[in-house]
C-alpha atoms as a PDB file:
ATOM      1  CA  UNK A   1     -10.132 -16.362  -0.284  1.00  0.00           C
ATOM      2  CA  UNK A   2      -7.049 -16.065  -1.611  1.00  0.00           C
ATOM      3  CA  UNK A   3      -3.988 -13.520  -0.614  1.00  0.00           C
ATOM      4  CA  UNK A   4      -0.106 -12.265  -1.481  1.00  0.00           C
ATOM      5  CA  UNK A   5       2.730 -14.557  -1.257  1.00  0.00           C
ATOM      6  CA  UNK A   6       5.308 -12.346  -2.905  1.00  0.00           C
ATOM      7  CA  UNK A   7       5.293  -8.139  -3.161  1.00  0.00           C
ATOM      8  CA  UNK A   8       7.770  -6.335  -5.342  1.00  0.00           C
ATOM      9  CA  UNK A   9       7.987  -2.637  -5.114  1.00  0.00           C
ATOM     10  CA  UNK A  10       9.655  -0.968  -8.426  1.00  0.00           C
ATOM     11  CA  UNK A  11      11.422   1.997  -6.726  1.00  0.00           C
ATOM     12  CA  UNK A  12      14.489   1.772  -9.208  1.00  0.00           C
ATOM     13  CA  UNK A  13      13.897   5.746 -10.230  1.00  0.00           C
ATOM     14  CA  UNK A  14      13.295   7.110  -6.983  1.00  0.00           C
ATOM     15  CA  UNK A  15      15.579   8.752  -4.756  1.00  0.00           C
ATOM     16  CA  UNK A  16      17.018   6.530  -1.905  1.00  0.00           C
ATOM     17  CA  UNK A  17      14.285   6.552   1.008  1.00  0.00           C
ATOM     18  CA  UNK A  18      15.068   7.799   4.358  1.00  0.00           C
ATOM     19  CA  UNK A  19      15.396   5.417   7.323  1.00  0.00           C
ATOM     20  CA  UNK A  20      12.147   6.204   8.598  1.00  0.00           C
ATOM     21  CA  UNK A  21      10.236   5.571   5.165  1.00  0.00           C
ATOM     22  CA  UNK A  22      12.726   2.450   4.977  1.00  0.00           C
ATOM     23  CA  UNK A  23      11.415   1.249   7.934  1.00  0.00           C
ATOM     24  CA  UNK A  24       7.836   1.814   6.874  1.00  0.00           C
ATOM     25  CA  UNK A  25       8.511  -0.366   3.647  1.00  0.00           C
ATOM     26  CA  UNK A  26       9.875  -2.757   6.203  1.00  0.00           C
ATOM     27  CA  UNK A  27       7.654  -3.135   8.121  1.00  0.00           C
ATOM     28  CA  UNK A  28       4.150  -3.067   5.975  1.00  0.00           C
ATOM     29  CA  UNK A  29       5.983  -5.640   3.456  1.00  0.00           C
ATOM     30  CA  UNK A  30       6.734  -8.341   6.740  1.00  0.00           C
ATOM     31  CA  UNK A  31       3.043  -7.599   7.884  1.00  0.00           C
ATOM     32  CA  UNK A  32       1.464  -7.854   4.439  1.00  0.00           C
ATOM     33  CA  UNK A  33       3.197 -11.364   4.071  1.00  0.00           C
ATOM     34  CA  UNK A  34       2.265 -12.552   7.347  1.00  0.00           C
ATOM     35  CA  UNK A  35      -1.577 -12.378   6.657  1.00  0.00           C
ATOM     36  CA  UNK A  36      -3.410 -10.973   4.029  1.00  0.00           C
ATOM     37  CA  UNK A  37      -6.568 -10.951   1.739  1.00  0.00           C
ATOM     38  CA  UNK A  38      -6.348 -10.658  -2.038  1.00  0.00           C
ATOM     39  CA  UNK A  39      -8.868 -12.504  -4.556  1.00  0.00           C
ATOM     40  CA  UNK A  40      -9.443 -11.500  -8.039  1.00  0.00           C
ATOM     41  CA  UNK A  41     -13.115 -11.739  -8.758  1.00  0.00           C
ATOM     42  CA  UNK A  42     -14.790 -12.655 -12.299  1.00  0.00           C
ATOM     43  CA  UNK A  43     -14.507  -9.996 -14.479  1.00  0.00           C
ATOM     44  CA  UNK A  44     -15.984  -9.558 -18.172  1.00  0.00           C
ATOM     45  CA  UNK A  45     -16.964 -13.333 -18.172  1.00  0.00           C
ATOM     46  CA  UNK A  46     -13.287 -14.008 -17.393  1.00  0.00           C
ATOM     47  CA  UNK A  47     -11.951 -15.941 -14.243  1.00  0.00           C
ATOM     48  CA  UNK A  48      -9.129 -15.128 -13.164  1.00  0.00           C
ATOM     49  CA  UNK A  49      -6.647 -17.434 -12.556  1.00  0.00           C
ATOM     50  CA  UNK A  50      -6.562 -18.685  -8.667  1.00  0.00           C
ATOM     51  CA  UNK A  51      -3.898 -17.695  -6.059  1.00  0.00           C
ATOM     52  CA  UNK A  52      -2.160 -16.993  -4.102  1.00  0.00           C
ATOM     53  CA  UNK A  53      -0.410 -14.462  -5.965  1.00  0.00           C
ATOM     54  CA  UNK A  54       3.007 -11.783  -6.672  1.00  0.00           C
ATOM     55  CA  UNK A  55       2.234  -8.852  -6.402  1.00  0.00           C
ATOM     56  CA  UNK A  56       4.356  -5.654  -8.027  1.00  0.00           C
ATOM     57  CA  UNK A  57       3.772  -2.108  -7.208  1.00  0.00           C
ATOM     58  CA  UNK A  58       4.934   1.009  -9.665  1.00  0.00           C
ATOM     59  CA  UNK A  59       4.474   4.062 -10.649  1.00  0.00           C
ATOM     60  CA  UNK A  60       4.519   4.014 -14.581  1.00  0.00           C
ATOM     61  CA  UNK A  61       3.167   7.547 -16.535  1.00  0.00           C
ATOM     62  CA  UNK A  62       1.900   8.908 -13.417  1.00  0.00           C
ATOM     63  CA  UNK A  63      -0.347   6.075 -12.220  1.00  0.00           C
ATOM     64  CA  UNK A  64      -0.324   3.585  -9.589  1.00  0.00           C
ATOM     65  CA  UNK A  65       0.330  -0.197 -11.464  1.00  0.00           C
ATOM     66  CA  UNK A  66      -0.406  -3.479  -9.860  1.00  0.00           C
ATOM     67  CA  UNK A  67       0.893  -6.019 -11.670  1.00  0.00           C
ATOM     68  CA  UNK A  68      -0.619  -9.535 -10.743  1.00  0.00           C
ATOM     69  CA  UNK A  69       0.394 -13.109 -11.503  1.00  0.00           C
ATOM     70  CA  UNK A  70       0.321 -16.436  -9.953  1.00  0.00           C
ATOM     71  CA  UNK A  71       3.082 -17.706  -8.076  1.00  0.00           C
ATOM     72  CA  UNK A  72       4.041 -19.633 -11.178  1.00  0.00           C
ATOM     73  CA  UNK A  73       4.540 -16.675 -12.853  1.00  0.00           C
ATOM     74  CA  UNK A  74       1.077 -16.747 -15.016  1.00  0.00           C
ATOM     75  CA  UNK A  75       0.002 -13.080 -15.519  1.00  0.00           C
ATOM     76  CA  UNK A  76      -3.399 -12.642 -13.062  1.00  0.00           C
ATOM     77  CA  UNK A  77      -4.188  -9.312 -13.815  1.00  0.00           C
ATOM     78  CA  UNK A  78      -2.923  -5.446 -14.271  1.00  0.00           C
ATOM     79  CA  UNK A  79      -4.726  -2.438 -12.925  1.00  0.00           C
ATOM     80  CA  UNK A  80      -3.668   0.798 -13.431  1.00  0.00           C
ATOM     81  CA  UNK A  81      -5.046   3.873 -10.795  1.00  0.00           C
ATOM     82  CA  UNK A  82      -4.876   7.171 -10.770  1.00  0.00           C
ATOM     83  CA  UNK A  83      -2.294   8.436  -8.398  1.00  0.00           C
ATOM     84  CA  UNK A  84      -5.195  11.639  -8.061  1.00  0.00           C
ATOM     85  CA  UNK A  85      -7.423  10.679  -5.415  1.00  0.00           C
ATOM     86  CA  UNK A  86      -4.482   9.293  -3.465  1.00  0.00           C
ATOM     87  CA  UNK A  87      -2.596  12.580  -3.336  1.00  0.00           C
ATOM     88  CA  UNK A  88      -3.635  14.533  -0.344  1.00  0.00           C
ATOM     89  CA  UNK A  89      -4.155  11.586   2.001  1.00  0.00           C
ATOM     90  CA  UNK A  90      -0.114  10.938   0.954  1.00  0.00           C
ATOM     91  CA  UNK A  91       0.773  14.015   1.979  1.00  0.00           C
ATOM     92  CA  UNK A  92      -1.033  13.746   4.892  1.00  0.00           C
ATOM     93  CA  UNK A  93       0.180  10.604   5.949  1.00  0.00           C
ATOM     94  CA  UNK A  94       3.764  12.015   5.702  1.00  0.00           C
ATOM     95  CA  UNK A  95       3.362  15.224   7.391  1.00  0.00           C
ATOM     96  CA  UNK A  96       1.698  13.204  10.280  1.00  0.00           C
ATOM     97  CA  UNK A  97       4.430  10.982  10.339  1.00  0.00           C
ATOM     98  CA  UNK A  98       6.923  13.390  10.125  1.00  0.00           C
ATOM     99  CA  UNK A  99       5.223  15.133  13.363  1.00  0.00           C
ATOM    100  CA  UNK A 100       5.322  11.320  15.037  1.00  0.00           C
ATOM    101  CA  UNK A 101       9.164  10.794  14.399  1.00  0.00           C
ATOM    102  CA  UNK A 102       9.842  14.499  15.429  1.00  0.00           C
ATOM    103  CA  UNK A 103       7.558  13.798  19.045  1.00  0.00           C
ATOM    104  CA  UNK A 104       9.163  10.058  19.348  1.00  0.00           C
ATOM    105  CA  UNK A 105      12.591  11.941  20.304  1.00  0.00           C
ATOM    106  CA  UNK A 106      11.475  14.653  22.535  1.00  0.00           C
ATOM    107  CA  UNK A 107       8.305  14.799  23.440  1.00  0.00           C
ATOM    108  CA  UNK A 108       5.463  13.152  26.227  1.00  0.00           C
ATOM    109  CA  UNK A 109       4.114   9.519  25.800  1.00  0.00           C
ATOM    110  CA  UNK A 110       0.634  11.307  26.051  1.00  0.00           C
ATOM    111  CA  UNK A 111       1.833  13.531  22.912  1.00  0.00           C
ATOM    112  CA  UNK A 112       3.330  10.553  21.303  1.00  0.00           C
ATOM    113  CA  UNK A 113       0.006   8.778  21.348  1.00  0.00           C
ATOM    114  CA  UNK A 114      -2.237  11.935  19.932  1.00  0.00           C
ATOM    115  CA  UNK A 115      -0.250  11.623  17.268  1.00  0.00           C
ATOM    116  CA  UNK A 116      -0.169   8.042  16.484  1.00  0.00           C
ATOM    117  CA  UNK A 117      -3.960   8.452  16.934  1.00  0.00           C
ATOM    118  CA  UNK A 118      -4.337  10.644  14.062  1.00  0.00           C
ATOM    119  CA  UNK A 119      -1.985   9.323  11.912  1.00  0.00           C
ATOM    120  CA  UNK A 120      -3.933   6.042  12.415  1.00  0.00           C
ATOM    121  CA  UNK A 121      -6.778   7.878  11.160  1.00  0.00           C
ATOM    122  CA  UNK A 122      -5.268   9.160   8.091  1.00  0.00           C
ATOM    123  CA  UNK A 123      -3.770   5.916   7.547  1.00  0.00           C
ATOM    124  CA  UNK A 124      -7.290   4.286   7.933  1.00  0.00           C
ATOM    125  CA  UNK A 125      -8.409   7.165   5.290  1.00  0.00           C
ATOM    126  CA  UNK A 126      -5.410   5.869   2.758  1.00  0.00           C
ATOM    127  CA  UNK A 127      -6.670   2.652   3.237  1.00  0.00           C
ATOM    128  CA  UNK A 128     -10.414   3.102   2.602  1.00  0.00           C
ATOM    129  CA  UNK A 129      -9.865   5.405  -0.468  1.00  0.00           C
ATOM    130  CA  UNK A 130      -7.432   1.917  -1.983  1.00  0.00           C
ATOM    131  CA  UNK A 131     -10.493  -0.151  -1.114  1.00  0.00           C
ATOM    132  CA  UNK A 132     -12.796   2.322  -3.509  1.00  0.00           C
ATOM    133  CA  UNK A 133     -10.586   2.337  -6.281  1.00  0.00           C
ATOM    134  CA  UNK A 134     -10.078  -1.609  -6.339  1.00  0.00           C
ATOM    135  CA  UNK A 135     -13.995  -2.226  -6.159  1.00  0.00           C
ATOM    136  CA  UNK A 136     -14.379  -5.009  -9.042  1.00  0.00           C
ATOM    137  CA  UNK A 137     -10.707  -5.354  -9.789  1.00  0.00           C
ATOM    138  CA  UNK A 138      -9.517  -7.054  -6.812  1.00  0.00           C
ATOM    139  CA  UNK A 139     -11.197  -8.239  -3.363  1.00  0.00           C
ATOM    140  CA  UNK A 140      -8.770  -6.829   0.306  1.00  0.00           C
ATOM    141  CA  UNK A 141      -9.579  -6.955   3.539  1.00  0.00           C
ATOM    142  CA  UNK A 142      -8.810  -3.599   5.584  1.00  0.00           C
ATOM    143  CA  UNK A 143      -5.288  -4.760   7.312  1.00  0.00           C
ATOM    144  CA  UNK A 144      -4.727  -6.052   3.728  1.00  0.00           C
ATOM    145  CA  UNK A 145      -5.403  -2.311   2.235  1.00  0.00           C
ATOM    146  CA  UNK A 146      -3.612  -0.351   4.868  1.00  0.00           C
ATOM    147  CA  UNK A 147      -0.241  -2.105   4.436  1.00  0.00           C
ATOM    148  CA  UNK A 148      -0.793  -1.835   1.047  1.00  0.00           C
ATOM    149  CA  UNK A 149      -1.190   1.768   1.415  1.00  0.00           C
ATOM    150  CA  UNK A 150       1.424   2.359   3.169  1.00  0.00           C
ATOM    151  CA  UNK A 151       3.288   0.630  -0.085  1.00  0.00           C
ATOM    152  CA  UNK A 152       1.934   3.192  -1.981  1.00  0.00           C
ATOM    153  CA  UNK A 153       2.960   5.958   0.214  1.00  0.00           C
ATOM    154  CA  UNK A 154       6.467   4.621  -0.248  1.00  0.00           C
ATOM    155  CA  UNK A 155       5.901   4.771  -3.766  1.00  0.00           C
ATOM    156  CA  UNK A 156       3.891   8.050  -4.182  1.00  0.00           C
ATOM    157  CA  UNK A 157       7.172   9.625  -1.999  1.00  0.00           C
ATOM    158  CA  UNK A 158       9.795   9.581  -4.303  1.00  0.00           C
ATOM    159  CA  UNK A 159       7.219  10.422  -7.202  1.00  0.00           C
END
């Protein structure tokens, strides 16, 4: 199994993130790197080329772009997704987390920790819907697809 050596998010048109979403970014990029799973599996009779791979994320015409090479720089594959199905679990995710930064300051550890617990679970959500739409294009484990998701949500912010 192969995996992500190098991530690139395109945020050049999107308004500057806030420390909180910067911190996200942070954090789900250092994670991603430390241990992932990525493969490319045969598709239409083609192989593609092996990894480990560099990865870019963007939002071109309204969809979600993955832009794959090798770490040479030979072009792996390109998917493009539908931002759609990713839409309300985004919004979601950020209202949850908004609710978790706003408790982090002033409220109980026990409220703290509801909190986290259910913005794990939309995060999980994020995570299984990325799985679904990458079925044939690209093979992730689940830590792999929930710090990618949380790429997205980066992404799908300033969109």
């Amino acid at each position: 199994m192969s995996h992500i050596s190098q991530i690139e998010i395109d945020d050049r048109n999107l308004p500057p993130p806030t420390p909180e979403i910067e911190q996200e970014r942070k954090v789900a990029m250092f994670d991603l790197l430390e241990t992932n799973t990525f493969d490319l599996p045969r598709r239409d009779d083609r192989v593609a080329p092996d990894g480990p791979y560099a990865v870019g994320l963007s939002i071109r015409d309204k969809r979600l772009v993955f832009d794959i090479n090798t770490e040479n720089g030979e072009k792996a594959a390109e998917f493009h997704l539908s931002l759609s199905p990713f839409r309300q679990v985004v919004k979601d995710y950020w209202a949850i987390c908004e609710s978790y930064y706003d408790a982090v300051k002033t409220q109980p550890p026990s409220q703290i920790e509801t909190i986290d617990m259910a913005r794990r679970g939309i995060h999980n959500e994020g995570a299984r819907v990325l799985q679904e739409r990458l079925e044939g294009k690209a093979v992730i484990d689940n830590d792999t697809s929930r710090r990618l998701f949380t790429l997205i949500c980066v992404l799908h912010f300033g969109s």
